[in-house]
PDB file of N, CA and C in Angstrom:
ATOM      1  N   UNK A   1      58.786 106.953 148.294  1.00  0.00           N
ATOM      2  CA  UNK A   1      60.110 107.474 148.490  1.00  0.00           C
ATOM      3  C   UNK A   1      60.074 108.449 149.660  1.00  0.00           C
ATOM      4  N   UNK A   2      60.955 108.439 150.277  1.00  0.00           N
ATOM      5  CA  UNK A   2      61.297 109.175 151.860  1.00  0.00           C
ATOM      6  C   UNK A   2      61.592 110.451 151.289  1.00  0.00           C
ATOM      7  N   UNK A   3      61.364 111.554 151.962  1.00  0.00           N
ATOM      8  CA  UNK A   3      61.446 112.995 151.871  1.00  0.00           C
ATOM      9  C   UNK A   3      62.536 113.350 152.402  1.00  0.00           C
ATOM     10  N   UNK A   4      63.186 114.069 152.381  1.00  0.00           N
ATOM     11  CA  UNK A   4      64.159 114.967 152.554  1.00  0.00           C
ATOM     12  C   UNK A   4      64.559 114.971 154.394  1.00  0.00           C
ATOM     13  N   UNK A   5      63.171 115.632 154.545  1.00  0.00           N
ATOM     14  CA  UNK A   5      62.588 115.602 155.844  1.00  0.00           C
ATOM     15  C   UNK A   5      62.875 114.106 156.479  1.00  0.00           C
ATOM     16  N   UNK A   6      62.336 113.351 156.356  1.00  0.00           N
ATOM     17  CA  UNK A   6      61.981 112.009 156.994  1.00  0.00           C
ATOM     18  C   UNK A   6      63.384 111.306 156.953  1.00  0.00           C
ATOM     19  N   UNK A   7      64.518 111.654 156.065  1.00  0.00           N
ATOM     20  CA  UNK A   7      65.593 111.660 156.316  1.00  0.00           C
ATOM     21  C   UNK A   7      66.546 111.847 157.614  1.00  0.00           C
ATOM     22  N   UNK A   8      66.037 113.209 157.384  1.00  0.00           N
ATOM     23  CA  UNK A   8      66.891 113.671 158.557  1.00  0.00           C
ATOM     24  C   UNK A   8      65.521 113.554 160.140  1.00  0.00           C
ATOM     25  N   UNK A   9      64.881 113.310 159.687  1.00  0.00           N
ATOM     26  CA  UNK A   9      63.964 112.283 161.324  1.00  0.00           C
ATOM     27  C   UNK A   9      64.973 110.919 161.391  1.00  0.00           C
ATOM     28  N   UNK A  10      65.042 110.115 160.654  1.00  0.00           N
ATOM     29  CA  UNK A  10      65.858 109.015 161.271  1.00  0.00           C
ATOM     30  C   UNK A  10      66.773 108.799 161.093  1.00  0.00           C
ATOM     31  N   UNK A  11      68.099 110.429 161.164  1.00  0.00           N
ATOM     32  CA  UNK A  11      69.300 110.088 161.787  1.00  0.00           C
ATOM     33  C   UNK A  11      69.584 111.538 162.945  1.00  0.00           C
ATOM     34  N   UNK A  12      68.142 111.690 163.148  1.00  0.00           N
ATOM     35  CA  UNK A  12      67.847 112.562 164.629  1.00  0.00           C
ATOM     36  C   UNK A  12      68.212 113.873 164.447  1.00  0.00           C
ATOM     37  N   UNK A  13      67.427 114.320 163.114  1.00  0.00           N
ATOM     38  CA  UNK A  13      67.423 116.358 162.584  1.00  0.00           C
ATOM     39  C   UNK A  13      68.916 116.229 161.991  1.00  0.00           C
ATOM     40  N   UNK A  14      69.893 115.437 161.800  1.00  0.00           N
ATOM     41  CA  UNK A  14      71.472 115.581 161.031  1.00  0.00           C
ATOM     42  C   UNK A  14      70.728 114.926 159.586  1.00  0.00           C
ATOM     43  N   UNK A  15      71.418 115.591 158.516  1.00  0.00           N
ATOM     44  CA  UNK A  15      71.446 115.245 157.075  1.00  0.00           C
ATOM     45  C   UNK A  15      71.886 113.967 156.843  1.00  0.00           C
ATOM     46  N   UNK A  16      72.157 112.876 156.421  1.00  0.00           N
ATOM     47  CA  UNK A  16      73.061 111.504 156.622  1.00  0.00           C
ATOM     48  C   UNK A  16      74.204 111.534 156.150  1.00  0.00           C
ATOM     49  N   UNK A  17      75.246 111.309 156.829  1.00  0.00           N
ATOM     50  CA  UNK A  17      76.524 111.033 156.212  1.00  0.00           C
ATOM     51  C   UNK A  17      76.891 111.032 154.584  1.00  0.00           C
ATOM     52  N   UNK A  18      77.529 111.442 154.050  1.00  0.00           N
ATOM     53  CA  UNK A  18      78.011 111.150 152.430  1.00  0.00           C
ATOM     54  C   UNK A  18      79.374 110.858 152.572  1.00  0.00           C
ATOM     55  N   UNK A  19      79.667 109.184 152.454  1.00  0.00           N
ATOM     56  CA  UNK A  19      80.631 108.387 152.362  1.00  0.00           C
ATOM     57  C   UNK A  19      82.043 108.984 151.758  1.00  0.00           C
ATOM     58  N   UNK A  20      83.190 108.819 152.036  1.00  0.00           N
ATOM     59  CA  UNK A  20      84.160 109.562 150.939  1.00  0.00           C
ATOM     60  C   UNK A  20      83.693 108.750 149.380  1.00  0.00           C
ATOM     61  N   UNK A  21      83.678 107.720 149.370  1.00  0.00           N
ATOM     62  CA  UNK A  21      83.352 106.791 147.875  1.00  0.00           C
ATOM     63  C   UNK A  21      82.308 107.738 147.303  1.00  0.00           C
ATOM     64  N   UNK A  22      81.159 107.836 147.701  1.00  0.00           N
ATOM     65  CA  UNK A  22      80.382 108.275 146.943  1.00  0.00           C
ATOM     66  C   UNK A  22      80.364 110.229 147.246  1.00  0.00           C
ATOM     67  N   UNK A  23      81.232 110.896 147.709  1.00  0.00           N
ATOM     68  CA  UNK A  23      81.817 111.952 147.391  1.00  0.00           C
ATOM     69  C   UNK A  23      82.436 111.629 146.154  1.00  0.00           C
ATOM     70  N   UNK A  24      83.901 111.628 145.710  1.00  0.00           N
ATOM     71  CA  UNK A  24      84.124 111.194 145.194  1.00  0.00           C
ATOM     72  C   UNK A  24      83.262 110.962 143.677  1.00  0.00           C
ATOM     73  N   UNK A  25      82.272 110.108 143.572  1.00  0.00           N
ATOM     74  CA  UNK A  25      81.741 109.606 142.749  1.00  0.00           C
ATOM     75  C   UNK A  25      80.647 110.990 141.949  1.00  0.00           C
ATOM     76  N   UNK A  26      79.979 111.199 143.125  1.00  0.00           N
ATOM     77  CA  UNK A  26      79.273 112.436 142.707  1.00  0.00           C
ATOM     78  C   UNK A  26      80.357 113.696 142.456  1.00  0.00           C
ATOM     79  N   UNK A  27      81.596 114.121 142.396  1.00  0.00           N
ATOM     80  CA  UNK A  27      82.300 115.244 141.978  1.00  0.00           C
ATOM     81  C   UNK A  27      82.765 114.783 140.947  1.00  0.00           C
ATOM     82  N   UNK A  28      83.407 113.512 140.565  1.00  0.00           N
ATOM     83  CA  UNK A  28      83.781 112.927 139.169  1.00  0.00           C
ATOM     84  C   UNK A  28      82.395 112.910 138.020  1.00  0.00           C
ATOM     85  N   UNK A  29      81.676 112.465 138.757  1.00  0.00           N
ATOM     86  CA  UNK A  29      80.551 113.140 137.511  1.00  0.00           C
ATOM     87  C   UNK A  29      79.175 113.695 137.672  1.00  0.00           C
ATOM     88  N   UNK A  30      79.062 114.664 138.295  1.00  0.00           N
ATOM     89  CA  UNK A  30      78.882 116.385 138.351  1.00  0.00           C
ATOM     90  C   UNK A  30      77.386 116.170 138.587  1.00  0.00           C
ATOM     91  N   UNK A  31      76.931 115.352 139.808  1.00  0.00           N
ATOM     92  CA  UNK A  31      75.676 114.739 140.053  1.00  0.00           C
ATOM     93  C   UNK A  31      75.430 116.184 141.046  1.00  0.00           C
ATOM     94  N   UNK A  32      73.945 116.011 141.000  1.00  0.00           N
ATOM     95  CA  UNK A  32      73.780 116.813 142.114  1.00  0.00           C
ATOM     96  C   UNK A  32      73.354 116.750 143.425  1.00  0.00           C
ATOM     97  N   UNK A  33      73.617 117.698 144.353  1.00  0.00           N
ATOM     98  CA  UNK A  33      73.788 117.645 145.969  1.00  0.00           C
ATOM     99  C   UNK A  33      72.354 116.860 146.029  1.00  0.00           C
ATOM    100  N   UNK A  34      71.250 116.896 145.963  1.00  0.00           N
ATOM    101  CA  UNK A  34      70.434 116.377 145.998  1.00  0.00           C
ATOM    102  C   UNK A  34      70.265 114.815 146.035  1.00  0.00           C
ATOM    103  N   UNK A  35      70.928 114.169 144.819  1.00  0.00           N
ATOM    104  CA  UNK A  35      70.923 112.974 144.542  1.00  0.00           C
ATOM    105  C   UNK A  35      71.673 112.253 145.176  1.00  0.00           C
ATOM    106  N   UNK A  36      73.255 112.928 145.801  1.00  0.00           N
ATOM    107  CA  UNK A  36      74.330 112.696 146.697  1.00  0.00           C
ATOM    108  C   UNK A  36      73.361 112.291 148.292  1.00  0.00           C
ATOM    109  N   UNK A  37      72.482 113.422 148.096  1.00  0.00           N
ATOM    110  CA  UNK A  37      72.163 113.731 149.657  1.00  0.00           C
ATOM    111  C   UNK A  37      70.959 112.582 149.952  1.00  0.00           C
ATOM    112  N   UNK A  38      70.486 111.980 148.656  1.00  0.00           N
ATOM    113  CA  UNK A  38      69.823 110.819 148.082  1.00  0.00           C
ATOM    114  C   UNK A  38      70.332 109.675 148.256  1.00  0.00           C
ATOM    115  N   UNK A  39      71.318 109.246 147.941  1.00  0.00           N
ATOM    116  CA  UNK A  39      72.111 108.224 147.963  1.00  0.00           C
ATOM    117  C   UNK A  39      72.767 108.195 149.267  1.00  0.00           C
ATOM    118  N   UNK A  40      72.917 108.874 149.786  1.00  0.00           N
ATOM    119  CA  UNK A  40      73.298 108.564 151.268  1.00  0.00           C
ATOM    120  C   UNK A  40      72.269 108.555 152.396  1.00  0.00           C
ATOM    121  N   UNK A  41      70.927 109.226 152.109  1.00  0.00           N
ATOM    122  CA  UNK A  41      70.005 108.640 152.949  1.00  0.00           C
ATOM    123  C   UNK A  41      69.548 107.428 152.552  1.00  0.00           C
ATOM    124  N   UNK A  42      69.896 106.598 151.397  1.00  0.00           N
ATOM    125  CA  UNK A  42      69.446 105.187 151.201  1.00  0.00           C
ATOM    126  C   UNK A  42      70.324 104.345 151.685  1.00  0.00           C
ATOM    127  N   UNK A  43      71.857 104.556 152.495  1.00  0.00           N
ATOM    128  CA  UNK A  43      72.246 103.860 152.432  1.00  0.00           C
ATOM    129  C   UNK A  43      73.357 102.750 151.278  1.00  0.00           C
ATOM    130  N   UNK A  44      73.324 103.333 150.271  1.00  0.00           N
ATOM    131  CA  UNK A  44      73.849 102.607 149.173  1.00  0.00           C
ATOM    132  C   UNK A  44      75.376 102.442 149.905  1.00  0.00           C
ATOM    133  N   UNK A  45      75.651 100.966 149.521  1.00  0.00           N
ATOM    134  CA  UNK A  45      77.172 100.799 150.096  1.00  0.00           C
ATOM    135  C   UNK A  45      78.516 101.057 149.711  1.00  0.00           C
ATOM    136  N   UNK A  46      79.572 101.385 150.178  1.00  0.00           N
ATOM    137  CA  UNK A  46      80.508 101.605 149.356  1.00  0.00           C
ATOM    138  C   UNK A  46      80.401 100.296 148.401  1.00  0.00           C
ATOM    139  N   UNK A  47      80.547  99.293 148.839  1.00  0.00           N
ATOM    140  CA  UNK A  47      80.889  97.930 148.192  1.00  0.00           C
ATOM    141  C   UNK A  47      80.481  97.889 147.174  1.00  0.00           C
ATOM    142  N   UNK A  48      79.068  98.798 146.619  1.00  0.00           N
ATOM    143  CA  UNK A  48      78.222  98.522 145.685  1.00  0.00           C
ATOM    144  C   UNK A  48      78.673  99.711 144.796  1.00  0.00           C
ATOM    145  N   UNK A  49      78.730 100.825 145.424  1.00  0.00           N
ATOM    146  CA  UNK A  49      79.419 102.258 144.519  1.00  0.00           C
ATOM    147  C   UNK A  49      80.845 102.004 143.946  1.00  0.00           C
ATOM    148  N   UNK A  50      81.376 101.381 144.162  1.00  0.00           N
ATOM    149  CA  UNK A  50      82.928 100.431 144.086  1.00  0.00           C
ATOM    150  C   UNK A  50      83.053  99.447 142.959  1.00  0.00           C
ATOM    151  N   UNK A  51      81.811  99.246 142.427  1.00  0.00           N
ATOM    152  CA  UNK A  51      81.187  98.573 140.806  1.00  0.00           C
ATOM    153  C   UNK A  51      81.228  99.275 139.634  1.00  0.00           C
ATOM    154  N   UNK A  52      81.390  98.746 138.795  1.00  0.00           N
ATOM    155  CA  UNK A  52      81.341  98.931 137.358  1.00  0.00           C
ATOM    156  C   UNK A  52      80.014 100.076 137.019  1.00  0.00           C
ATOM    157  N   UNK A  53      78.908  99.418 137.852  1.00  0.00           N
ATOM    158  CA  UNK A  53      77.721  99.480 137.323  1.00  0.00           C
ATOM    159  C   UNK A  53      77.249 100.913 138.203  1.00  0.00           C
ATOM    160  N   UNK A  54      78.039 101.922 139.151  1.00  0.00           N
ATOM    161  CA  UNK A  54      78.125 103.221 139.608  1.00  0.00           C
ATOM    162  C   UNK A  54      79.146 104.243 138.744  1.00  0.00           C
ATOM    163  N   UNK A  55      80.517 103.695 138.127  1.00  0.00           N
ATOM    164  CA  UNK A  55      81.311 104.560 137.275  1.00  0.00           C
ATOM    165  C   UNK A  55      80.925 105.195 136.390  1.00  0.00           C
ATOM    166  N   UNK A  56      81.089 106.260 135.904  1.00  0.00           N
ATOM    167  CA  UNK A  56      80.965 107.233 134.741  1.00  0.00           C
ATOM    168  C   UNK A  56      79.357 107.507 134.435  1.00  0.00           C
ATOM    169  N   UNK A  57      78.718 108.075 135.447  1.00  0.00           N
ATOM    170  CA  UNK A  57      77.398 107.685 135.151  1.00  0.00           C
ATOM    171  C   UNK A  57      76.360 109.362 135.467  1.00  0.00           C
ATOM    172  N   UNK A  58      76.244 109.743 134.130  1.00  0.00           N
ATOM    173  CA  UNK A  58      75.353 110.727 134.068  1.00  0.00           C
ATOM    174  C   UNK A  58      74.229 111.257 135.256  1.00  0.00           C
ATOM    175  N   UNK A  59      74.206 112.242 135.788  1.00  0.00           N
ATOM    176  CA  UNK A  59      73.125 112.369 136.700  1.00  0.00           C
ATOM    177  C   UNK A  59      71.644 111.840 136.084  1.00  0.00           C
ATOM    178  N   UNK A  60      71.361 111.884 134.561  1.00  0.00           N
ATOM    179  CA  UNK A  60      70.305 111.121 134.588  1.00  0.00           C
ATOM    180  C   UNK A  60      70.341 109.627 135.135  1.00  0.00           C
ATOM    181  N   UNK A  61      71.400 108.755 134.526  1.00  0.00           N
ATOM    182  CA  UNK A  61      71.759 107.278 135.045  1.00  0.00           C
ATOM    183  C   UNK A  61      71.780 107.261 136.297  1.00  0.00           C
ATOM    184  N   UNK A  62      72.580 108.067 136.837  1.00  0.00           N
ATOM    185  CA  UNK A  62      72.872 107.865 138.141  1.00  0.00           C
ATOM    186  C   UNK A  62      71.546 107.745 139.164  1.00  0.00           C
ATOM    187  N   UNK A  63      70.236 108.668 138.635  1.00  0.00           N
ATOM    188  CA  UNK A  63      68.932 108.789 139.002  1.00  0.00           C
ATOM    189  C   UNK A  63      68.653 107.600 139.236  1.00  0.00           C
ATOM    190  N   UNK A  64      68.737 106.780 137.771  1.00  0.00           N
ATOM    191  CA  UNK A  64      67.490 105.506 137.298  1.00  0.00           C
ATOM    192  C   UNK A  64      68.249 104.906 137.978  1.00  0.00           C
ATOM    193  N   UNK A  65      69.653 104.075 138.472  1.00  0.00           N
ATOM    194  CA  UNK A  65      70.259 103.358 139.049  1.00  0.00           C
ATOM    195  C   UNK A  65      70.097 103.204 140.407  1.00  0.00           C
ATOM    196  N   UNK A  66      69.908 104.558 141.421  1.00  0.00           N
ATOM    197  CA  UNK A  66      69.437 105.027 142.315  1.00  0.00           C
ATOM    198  C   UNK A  66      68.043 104.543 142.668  1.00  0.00           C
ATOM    199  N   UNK A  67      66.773 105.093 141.692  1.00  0.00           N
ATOM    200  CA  UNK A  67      65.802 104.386 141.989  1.00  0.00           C
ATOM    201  C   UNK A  67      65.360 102.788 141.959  1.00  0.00           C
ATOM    202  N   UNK A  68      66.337 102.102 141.286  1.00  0.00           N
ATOM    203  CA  UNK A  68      66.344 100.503 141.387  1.00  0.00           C
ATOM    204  C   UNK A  68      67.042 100.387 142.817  1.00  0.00           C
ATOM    205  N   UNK A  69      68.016 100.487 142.969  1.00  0.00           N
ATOM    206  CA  UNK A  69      68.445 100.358 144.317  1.00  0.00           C
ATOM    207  C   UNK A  69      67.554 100.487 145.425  1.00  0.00           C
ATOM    208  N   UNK A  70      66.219 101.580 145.481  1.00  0.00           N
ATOM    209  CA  UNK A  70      65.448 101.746 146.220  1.00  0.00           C
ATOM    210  C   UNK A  70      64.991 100.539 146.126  1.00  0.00           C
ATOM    211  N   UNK A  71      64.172 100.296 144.884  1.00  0.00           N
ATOM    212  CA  UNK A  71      63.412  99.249 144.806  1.00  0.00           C
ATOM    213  C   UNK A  71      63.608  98.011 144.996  1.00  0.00           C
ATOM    214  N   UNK A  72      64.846  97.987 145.051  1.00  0.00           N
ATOM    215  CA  UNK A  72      65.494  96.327 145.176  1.00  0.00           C
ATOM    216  C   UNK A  72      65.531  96.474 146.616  1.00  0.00           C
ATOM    217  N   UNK A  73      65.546  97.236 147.652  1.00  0.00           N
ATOM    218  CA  UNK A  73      66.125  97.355 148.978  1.00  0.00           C
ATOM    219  C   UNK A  73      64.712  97.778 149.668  1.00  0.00           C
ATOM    220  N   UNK A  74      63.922  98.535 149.572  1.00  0.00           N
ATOM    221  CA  UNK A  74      63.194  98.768 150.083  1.00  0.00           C
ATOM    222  C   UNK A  74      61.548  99.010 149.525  1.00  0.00           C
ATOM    223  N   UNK A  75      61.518  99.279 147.863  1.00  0.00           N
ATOM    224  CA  UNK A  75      60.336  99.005 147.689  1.00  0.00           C
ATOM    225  C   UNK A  75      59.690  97.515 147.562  1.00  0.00           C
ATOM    226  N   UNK A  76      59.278  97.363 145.941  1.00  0.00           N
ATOM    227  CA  UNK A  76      58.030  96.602 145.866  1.00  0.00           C
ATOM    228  C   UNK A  76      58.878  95.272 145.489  1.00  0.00           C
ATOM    229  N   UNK A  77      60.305  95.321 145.211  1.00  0.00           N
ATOM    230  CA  UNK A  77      61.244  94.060 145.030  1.00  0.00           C
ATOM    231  C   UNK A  77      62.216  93.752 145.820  1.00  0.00           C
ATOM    232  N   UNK A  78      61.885  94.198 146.921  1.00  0.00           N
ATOM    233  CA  UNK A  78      62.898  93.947 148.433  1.00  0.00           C
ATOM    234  C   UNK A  78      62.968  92.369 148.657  1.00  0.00           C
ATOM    235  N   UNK A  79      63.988  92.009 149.071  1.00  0.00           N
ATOM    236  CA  UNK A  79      63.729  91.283 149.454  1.00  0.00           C
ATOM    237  C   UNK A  79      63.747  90.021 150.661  1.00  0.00           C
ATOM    238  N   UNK A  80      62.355  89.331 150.266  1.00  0.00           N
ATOM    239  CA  UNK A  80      61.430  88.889 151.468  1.00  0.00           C
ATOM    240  C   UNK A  80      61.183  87.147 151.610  1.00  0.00           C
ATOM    241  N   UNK A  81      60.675  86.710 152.008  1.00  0.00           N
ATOM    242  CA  UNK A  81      60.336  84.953 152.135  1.00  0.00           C
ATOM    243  C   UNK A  81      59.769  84.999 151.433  1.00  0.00           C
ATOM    244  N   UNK A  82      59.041  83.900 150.746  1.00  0.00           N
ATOM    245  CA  UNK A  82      58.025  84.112 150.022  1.00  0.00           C
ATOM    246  C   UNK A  82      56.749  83.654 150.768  1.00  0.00           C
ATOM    247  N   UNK A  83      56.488  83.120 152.074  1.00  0.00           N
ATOM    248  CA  UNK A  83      55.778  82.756 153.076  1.00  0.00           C
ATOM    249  C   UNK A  83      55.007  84.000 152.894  1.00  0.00           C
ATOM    250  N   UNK A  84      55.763  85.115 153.391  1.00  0.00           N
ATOM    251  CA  UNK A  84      55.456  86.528 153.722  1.00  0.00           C
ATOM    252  C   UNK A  84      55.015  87.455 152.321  1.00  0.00           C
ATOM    253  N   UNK A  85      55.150  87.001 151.432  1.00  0.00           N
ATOM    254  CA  UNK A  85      54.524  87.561 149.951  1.00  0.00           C
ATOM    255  C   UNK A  85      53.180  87.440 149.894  1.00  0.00           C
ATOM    256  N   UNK A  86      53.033  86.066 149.775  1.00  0.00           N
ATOM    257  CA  UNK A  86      51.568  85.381 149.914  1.00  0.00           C
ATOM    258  C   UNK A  86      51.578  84.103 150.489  1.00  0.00           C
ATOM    259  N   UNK A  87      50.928  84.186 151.941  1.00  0.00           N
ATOM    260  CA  UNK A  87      50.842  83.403 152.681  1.00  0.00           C
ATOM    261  C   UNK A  87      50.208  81.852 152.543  1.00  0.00           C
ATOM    262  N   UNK A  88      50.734  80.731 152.315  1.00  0.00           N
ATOM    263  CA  UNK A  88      50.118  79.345 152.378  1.00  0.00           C
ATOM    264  C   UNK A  88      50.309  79.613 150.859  1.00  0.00           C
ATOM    265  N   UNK A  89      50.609  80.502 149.763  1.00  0.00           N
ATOM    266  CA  UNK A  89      50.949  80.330 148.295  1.00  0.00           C
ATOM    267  C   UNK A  89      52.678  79.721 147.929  1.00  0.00           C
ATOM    268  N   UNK A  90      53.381  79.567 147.093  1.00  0.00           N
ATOM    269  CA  UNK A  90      54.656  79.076 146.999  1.00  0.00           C
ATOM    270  C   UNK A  90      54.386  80.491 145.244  1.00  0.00           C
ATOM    271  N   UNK A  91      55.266  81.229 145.910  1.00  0.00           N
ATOM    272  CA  UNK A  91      55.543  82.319 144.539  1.00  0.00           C
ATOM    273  C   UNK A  91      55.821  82.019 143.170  1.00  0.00           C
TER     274      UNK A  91
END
């Protein structure tokens, strides 16, 4: 997971944008600046905060939901070819 820091390296020393949607989302249920400031250095889309599956959702939820999103997007379940998983294998 990207640091705080390494954040604001790749959008050049600025904090990243926080979308009106997911304003919004984090003041309706009382998440914190952190996780806001989380969710907008990942990128999460409005399109996707705009779901069922972002509404009414506890800063603990909102966490675990958050860290799948990582994982689906950029960790160990991103996704890839399967060429590029394991090469000359069929997954």
């Amino acid at each position: 997971m990207a640091s705080s820091n390494d954040d604001r390296a790749s959008t050049g020393g600025a904090a990243p944008a926080v979308s009106e949607t997911l304003r919004r989302l984090a003041e309706q249920n009382q998440w914190p600046d952190d996780l806001t400031r989380r969710s907008a250095a990942l990128r999460v889309p409005d399109s996707s905060l705009n779901t069922w599956t972002w509404y009414g959702l506890n800063p603990e939820q909102a966490a675990a939901q958050l860290a799948w999103h990582e994982r689906l997007t950029i960790g160990d379940l991103r996704g890839r070819s399967p060429k590029t998983a394991r090469p000359g294998k069929l997954c």
